[in-house]
N, C-alpha and C. Protein backbone atom coordinates (compact mmCIF):
# COMPACT_ATOMS: atom_id res chain seq x y z
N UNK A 1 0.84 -1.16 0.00
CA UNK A 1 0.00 0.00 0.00
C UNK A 1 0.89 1.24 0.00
N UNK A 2 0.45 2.48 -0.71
CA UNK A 2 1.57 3.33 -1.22
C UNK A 2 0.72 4.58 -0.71
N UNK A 3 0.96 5.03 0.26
CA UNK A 3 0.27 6.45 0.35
C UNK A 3 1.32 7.92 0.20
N UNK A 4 0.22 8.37 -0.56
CA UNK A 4 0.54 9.58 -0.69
C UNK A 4 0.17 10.86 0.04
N UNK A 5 1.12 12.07 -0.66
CA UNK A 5 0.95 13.08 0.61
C UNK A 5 -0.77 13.67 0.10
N UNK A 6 -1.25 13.06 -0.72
CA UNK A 6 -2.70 13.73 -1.22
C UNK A 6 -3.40 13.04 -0.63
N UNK A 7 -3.21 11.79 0.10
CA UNK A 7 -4.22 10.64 0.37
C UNK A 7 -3.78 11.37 1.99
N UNK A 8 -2.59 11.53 2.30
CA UNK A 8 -2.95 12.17 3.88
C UNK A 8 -3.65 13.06 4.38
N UNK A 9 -3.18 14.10 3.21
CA UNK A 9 -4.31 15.16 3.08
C UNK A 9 -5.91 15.52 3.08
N UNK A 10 -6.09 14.14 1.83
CA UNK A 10 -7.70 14.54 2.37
C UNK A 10 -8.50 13.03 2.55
N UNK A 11 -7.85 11.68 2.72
CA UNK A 11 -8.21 10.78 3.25
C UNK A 11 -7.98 11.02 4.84
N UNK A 12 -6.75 10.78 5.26
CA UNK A 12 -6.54 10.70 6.40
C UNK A 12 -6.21 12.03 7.01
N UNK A 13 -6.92 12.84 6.84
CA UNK A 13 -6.76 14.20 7.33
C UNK A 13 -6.66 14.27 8.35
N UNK A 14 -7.68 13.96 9.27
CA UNK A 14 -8.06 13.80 10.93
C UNK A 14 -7.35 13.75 11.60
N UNK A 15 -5.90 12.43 11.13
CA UNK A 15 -5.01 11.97 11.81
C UNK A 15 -3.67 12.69 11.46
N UNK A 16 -3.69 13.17 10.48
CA UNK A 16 -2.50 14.32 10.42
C UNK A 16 -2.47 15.37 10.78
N UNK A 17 -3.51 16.28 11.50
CA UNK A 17 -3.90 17.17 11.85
C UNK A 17 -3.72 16.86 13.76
N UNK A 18 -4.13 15.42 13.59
CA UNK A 18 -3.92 15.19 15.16
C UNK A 18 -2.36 15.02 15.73
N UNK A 19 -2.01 14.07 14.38
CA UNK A 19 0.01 14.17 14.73
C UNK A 19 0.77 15.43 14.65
N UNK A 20 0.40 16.20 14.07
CA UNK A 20 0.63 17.92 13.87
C UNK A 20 0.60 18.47 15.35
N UNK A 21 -0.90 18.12 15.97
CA UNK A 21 -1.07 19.04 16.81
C UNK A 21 -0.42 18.37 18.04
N UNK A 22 -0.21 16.93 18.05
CA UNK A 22 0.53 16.49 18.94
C UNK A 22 1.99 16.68 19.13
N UNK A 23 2.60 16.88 18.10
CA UNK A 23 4.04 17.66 17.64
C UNK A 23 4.70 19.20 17.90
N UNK A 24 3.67 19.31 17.57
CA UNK A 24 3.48 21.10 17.83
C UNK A 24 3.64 20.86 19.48
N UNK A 25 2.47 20.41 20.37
CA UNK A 25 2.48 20.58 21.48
C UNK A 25 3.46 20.15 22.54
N UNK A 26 4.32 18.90 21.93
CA UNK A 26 5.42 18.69 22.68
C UNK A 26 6.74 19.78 22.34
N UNK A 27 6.21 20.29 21.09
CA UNK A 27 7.88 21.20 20.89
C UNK A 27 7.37 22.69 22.23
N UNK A 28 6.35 22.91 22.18
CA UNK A 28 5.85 23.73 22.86
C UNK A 28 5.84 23.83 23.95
N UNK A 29 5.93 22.69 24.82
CA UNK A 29 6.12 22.28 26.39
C UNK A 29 7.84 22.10 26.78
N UNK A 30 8.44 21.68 25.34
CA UNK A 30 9.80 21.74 25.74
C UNK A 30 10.68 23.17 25.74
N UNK A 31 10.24 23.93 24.95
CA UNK A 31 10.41 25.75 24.99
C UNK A 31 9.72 26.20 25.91
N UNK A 32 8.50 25.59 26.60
CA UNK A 32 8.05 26.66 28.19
C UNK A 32 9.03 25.99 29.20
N UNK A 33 9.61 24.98 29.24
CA UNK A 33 10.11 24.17 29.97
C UNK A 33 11.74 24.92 30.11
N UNK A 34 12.19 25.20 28.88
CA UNK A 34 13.35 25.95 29.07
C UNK A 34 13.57 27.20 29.17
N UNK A 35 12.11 27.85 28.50
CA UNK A 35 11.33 29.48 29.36
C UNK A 35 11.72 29.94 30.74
N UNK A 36 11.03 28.62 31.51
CA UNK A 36 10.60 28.47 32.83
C UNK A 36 12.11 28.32 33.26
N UNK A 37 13.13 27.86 33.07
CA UNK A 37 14.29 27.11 33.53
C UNK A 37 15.47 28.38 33.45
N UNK A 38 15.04 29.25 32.70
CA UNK A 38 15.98 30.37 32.62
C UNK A 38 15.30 31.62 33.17
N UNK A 39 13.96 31.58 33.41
CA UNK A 39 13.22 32.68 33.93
C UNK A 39 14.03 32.66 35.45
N UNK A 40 13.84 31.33 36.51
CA UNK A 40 14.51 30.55 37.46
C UNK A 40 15.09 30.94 37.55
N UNK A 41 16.47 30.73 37.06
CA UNK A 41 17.63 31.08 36.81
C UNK A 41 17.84 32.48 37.35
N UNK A 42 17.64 33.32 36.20
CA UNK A 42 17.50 34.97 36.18
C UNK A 42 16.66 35.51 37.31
N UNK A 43 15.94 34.88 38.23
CA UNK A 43 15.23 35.67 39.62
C UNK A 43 16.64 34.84 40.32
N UNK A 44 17.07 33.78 40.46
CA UNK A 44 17.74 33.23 41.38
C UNK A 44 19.25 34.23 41.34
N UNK A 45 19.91 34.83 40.45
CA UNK A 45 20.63 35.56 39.86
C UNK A 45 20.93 36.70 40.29
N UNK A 46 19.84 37.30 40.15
CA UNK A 46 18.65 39.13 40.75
C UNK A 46 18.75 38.57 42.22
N UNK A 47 18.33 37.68 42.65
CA UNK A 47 18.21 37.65 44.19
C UNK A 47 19.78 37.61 44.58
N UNK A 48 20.54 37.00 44.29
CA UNK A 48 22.18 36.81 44.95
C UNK A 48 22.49 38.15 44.72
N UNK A 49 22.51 38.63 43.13
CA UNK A 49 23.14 39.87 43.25
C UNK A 49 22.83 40.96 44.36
N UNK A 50 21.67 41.24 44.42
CA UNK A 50 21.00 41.89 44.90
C UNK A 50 21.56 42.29 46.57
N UNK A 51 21.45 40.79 47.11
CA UNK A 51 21.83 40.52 48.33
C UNK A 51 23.37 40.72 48.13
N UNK A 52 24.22 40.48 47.94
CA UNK A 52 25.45 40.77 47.74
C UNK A 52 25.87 41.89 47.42
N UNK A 53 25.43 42.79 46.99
CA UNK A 53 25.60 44.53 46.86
C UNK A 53 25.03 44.82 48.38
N UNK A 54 23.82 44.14 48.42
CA UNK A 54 23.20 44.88 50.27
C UNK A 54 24.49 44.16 51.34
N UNK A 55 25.05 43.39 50.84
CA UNK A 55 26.36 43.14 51.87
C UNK A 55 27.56 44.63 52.02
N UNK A 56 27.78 44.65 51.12
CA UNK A 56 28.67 45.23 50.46
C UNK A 56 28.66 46.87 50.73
N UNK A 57 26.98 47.30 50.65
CA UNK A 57 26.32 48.80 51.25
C UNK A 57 26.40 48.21 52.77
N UNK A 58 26.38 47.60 53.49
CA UNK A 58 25.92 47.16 54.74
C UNK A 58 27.43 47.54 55.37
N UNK A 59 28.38 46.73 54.82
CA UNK A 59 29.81 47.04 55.12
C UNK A 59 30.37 48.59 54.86
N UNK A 60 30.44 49.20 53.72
CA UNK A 60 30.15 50.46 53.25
C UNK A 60 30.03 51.19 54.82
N UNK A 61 28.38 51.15 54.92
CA UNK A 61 27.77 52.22 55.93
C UNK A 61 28.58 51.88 57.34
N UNK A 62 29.21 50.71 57.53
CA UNK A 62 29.52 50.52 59.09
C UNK A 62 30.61 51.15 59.31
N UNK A 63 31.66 50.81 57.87
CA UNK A 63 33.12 51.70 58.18
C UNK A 63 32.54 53.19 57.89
N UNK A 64 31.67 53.50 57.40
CA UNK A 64 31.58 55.36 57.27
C UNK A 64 31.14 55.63 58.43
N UNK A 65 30.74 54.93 58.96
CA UNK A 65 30.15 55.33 60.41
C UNK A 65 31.06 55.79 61.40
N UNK A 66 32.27 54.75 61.49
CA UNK A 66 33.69 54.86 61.82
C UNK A 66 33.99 56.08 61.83
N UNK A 67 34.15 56.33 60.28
CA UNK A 67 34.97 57.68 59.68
C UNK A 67 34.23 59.13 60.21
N UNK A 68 32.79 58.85 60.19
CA UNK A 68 31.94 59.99 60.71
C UNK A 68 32.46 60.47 62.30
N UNK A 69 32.68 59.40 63.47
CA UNK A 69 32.81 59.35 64.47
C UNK A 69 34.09 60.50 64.74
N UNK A 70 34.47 60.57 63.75
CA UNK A 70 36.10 62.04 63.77
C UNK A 70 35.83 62.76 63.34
N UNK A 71 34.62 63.36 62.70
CA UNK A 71 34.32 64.60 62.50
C UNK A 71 33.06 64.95 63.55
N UNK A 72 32.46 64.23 64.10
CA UNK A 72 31.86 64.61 65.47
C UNK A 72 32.70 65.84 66.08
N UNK A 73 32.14 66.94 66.45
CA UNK A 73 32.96 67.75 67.26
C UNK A 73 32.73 66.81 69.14
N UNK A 74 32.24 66.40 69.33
CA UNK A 74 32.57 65.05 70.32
C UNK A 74 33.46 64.09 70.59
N UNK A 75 33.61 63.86 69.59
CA UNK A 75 34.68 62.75 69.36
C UNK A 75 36.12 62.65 70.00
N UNK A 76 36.66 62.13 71.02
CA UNK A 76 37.88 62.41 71.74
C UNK A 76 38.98 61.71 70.59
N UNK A 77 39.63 63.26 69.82
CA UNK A 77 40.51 62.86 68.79
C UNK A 77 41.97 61.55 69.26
N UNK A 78 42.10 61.66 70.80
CA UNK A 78 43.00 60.90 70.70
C UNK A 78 42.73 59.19 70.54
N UNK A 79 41.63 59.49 70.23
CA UNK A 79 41.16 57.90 70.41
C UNK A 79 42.26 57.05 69.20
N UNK A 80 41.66 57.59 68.12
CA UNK A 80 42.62 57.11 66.98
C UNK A 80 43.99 57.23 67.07
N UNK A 81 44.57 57.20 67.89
CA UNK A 81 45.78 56.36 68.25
C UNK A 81 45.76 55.02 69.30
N UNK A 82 44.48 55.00 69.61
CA UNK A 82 44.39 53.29 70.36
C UNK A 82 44.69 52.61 69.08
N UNK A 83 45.14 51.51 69.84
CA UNK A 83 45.41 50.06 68.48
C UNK A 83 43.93 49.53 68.40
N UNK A 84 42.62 49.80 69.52
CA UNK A 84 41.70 49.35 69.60
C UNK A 84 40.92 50.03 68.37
N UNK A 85 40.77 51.43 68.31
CA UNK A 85 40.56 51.85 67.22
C UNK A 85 40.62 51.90 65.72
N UNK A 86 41.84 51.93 65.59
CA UNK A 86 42.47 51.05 64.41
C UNK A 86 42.64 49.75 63.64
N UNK A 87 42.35 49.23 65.04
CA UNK A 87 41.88 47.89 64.44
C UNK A 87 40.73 47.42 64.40
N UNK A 88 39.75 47.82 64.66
CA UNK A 88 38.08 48.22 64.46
C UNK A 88 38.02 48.55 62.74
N UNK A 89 38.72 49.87 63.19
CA UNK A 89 39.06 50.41 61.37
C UNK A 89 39.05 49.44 60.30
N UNK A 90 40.14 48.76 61.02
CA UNK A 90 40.99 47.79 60.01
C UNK A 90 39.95 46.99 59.51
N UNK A 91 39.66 46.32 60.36
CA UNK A 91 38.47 45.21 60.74
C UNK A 91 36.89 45.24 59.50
N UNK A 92 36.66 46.76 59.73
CA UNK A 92 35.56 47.12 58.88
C UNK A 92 35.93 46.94 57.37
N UNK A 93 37.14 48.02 57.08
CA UNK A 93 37.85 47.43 56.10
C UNK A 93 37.83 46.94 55.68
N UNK A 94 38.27 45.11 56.32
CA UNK A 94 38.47 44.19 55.70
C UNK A 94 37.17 43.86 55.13
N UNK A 95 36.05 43.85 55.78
CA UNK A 95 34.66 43.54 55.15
C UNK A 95 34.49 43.74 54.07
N UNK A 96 34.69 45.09 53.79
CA UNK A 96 33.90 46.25 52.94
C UNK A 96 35.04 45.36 51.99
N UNK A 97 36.00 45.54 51.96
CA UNK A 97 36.83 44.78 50.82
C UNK A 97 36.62 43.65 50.14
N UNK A 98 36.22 42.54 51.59
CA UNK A 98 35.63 40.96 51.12
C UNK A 98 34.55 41.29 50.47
N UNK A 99 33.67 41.83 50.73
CA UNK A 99 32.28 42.02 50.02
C UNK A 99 32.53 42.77 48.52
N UNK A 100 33.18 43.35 48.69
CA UNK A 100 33.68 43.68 47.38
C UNK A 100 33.85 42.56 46.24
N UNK A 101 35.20 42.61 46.62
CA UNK A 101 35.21 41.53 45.80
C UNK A 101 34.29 39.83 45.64
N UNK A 102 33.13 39.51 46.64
CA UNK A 102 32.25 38.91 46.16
C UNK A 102 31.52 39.41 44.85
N UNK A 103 30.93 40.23 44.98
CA UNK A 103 29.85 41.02 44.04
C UNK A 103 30.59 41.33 42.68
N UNK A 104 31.72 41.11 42.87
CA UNK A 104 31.94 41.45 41.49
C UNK A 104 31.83 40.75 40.03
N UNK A 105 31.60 39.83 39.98
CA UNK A 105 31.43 38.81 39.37
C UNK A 105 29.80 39.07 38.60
N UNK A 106 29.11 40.29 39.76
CA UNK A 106 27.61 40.07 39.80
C UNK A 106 27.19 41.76 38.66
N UNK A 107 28.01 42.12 38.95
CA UNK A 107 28.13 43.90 38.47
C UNK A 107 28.48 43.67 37.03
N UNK A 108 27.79 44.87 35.96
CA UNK A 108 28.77 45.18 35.12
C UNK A 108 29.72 45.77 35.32
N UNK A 109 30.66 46.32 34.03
CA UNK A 109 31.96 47.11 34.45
C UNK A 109 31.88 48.57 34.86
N UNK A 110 30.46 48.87 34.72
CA UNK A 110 30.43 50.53 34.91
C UNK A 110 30.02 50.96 35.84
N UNK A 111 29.53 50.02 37.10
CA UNK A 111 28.97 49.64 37.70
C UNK A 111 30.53 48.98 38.92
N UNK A 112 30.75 48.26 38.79
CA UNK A 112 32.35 48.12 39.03
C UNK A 112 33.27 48.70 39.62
N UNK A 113 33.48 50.07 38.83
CA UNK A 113 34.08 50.89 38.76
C UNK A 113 33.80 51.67 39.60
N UNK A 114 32.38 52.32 40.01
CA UNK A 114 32.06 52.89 40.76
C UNK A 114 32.16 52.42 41.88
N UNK A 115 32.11 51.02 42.29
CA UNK A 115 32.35 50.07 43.67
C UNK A 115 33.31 50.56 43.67
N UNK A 116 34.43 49.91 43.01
CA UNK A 116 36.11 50.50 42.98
C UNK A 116 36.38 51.76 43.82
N UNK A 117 35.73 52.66 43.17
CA UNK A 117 35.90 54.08 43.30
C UNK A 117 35.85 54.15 45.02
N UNK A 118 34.04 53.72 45.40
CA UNK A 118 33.88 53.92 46.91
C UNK A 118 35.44 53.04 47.73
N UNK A 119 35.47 51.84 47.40
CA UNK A 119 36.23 51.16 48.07
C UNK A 119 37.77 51.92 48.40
N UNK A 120 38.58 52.20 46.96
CA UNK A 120 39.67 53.07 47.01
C UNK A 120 39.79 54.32 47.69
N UNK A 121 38.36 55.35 47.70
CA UNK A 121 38.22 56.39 48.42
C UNK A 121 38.31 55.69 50.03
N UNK A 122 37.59 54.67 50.69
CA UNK A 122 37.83 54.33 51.87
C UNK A 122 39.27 54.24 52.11
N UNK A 123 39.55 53.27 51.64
CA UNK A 123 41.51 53.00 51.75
C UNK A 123 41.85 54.17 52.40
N UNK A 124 41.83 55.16 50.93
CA UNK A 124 42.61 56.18 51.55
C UNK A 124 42.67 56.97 52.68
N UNK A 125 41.02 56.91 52.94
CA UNK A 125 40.85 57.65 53.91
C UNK A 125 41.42 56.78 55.54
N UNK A 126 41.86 55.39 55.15
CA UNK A 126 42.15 54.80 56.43
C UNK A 126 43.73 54.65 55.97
N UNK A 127 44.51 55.20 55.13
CA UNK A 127 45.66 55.58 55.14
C UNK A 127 46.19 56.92 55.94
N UNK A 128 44.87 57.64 55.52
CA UNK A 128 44.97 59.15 56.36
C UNK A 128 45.17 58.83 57.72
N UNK A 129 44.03 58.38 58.41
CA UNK A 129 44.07 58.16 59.68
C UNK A 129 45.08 57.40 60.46
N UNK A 130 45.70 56.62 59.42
CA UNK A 130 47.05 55.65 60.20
C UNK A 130 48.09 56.69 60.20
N UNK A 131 47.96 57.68 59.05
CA UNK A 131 49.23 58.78 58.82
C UNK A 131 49.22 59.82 60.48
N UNK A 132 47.87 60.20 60.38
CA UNK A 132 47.58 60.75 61.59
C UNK A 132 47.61 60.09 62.31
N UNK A 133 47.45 59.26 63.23
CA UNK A 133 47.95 58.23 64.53
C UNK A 133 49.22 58.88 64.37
N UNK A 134 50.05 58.04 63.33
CA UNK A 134 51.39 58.24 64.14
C UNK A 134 51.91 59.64 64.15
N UNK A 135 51.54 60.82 63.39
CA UNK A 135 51.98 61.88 63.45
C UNK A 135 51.07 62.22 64.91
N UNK A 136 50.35 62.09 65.51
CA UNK A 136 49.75 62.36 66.97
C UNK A 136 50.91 61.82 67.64
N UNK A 137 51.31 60.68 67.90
CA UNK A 137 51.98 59.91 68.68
C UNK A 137 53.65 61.37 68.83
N UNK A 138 53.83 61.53 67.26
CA UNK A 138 54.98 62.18 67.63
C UNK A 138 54.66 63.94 68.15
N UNK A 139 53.66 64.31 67.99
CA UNK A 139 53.35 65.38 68.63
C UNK A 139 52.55 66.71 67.58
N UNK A 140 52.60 66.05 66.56
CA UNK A 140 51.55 67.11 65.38
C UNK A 140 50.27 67.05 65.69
N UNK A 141 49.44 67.65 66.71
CA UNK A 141 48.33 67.28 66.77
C UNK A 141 47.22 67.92 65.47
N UNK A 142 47.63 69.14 65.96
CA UNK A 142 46.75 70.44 65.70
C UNK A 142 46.40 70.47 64.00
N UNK A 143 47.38 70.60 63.55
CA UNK A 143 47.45 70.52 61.80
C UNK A 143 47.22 69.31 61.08
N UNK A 144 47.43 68.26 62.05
CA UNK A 144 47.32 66.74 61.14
C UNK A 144 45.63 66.64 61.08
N UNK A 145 44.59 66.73 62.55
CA UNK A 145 43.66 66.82 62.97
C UNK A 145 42.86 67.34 62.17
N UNK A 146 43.12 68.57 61.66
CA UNK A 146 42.18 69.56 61.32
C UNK A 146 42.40 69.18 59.78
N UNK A 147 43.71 68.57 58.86
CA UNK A 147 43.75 68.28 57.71
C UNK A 147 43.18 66.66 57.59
N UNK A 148 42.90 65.78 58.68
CA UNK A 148 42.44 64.66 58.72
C UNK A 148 40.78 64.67 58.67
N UNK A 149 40.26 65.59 59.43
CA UNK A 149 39.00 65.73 59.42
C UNK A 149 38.40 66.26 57.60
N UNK A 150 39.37 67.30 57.55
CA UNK A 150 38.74 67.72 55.94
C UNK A 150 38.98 66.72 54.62
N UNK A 151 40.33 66.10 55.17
CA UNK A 151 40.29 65.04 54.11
C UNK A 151 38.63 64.07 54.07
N UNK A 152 38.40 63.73 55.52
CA UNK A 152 37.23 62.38 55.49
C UNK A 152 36.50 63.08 54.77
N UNK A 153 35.85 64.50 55.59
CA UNK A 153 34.94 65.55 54.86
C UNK A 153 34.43 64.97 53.50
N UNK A 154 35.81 65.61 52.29
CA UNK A 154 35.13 65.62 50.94
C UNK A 154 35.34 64.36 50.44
N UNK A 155 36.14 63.12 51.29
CA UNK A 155 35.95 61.93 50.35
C UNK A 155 34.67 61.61 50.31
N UNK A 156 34.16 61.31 51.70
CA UNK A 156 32.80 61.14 52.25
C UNK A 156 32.06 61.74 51.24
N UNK A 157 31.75 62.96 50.84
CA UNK A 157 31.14 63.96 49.86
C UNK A 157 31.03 63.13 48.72
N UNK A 158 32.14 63.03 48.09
CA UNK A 158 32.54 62.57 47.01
C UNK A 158 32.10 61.44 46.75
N UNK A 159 32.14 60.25 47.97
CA UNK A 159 31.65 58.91 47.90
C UNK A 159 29.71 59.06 47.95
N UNK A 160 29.63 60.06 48.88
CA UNK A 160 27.86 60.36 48.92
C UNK A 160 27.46 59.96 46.96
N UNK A 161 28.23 61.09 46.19
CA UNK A 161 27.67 61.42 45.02
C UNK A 161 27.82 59.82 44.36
N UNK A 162 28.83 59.38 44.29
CA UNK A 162 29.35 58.27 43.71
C UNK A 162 27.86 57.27 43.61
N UNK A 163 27.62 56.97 45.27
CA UNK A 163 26.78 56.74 45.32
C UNK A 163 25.32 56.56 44.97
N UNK A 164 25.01 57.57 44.73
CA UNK A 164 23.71 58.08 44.25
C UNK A 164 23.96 57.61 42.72
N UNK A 165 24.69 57.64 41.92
CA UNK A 165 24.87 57.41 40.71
C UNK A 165 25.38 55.65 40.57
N UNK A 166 25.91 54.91 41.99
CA UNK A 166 25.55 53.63 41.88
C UNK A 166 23.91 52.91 42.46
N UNK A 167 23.28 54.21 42.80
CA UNK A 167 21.82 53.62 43.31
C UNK A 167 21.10 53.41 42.01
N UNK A 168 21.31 55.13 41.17
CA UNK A 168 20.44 54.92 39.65
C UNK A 168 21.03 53.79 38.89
N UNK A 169 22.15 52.88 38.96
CA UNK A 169 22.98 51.87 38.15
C UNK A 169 21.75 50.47 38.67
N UNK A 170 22.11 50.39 39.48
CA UNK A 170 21.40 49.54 40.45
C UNK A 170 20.17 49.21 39.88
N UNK A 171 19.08 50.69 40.11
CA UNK A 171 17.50 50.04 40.17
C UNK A 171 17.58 50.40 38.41
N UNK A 172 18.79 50.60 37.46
CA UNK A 172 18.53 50.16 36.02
C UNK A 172 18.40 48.88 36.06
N UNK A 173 19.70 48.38 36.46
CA UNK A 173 19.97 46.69 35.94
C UNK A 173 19.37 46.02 36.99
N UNK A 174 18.42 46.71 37.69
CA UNK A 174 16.92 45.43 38.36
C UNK A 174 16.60 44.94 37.62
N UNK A 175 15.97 46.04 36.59
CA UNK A 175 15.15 45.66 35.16
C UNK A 175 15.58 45.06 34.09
N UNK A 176 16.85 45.10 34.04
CA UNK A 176 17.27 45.15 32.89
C UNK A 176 17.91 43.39 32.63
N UNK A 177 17.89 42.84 33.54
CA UNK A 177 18.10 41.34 33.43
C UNK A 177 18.83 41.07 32.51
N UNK A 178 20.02 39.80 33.26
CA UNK A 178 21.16 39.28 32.49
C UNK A 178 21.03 37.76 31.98
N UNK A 179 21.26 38.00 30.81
CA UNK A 179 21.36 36.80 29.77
C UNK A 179 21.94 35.86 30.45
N UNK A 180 20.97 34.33 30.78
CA UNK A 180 21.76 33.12 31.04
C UNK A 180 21.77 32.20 30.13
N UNK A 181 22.35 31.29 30.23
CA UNK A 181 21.87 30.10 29.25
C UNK A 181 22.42 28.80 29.99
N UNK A 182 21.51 27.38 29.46
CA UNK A 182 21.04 26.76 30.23
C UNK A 182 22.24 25.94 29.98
C-alpha cells in the first residue's frame, strides 16, 4: 500500500492534523520548559546579586560610620591612636573589601568601577588616619587633625555622590536582566 501526501491530506486528514497538533504541542512544552528554567535562573541571579551589593552597602555604611565618628565635634581625637581603634578600622575594612570583591562577578563594568571608586576612596581615607595616629603619637596634633577631618569631609562627599549614581545603576539593571543560558 503506497500512500501519498494527497491521500494524507484529504483521506486521512483527521489523523495528520492530530500528529501535527501532537508535535506542535510537545515542541511547545519543551520551549516553556526551558522558558521556565531560565526565567529561574534569572530571579535566582537578581536575588544573589541583589543581596550581595546589600552586603557590600551594609559594610560600606559601618566603616563610614567609623569615619563619621572624627568629624563629630565630640569625638575624643585621641582615640585614633588606640590600636583598639584602628583595628576596628581595620576590621571594617576588611569587610567592605571581602564584600567587594564577592559582588563582582555580579556587576557590570560601569557599575564596578564605581564600587572600585567607593572602596579606594575608603583605603585612603584609612591611610589618612594611620598617617595621623602616628603623626599624633609624635606630637603634630593640631594641623594633622584639622587636615584629617577635611580630608574624610570631601571623600565622604565625594563617595555620597558616587553613590547616588551607583543607586540609579542599580534600580537600572533590576530591570534590565542578564542573559543566562542553560
Amino acid at each position: 500500500m503506497n500512500i501519498t501526501l494527497r491521500d494524507l491530506l484529504t483521506t486521512y486528514w483527521a489523523q495528520t492534523v492530530l500528529a501535527v497538533a501532537a508535535v506542535a504541542y510537545l515542541i511547545k512544552r519543551i520551549l516553556d520548559e526551558r522558558s521556565k528554567k531560565i526565567a529561574i535562573k534569572q530571579e535566582l541571579f537578581q536575588q544573589k546579586r541583589n543581596a550581595i551589593v546589600m552586603q557590600f552597602l551594609d559594610a560600606y555604611i559601618e566603616l563610614q560610620k567609623l569615619y563619621r565618628q572624627i568629624l563629630n565635634p565630640s569625638f575624643d581625637i585621641q582615640t585614633i591612636t588606640s590600636k583598639d581603634y584602628l583595628l576596628k578600622v581595620d576590621e571594617k575594612f576588611e569587610e567592605l573589601y571581602a564584600a567587594y570583591f564577592r559582588f563582582r562577578i555580579f556587576v557590570d563594568q560601569m557599575e564596578q568601577t564605581r564600587y572600585s571608586d567607593l572602596v579606594t576612596a575608603m583605603r585612603n581615607i584609612l591611610v589618612e588616619i594611620n598617617k595621623t595616629s602616628k603623626a599624633m603619637v609624635t606630637g603634630d596634633n593640631e594641623t594633622t587633625v584639622a587636615g584629617l577631618q577635611k580630608y574624610i569631609s570631601e571623600r565622604l562627599k565625594e563617595n555620597n555622590e558616587n553613590l547616588k549614581v551607583i543607586g540609579k545603576l542599580f534600580r537600572d539593571n533590576a530591570d534590565k536582566g542578564y542573559p543566562l543560558t542553560l
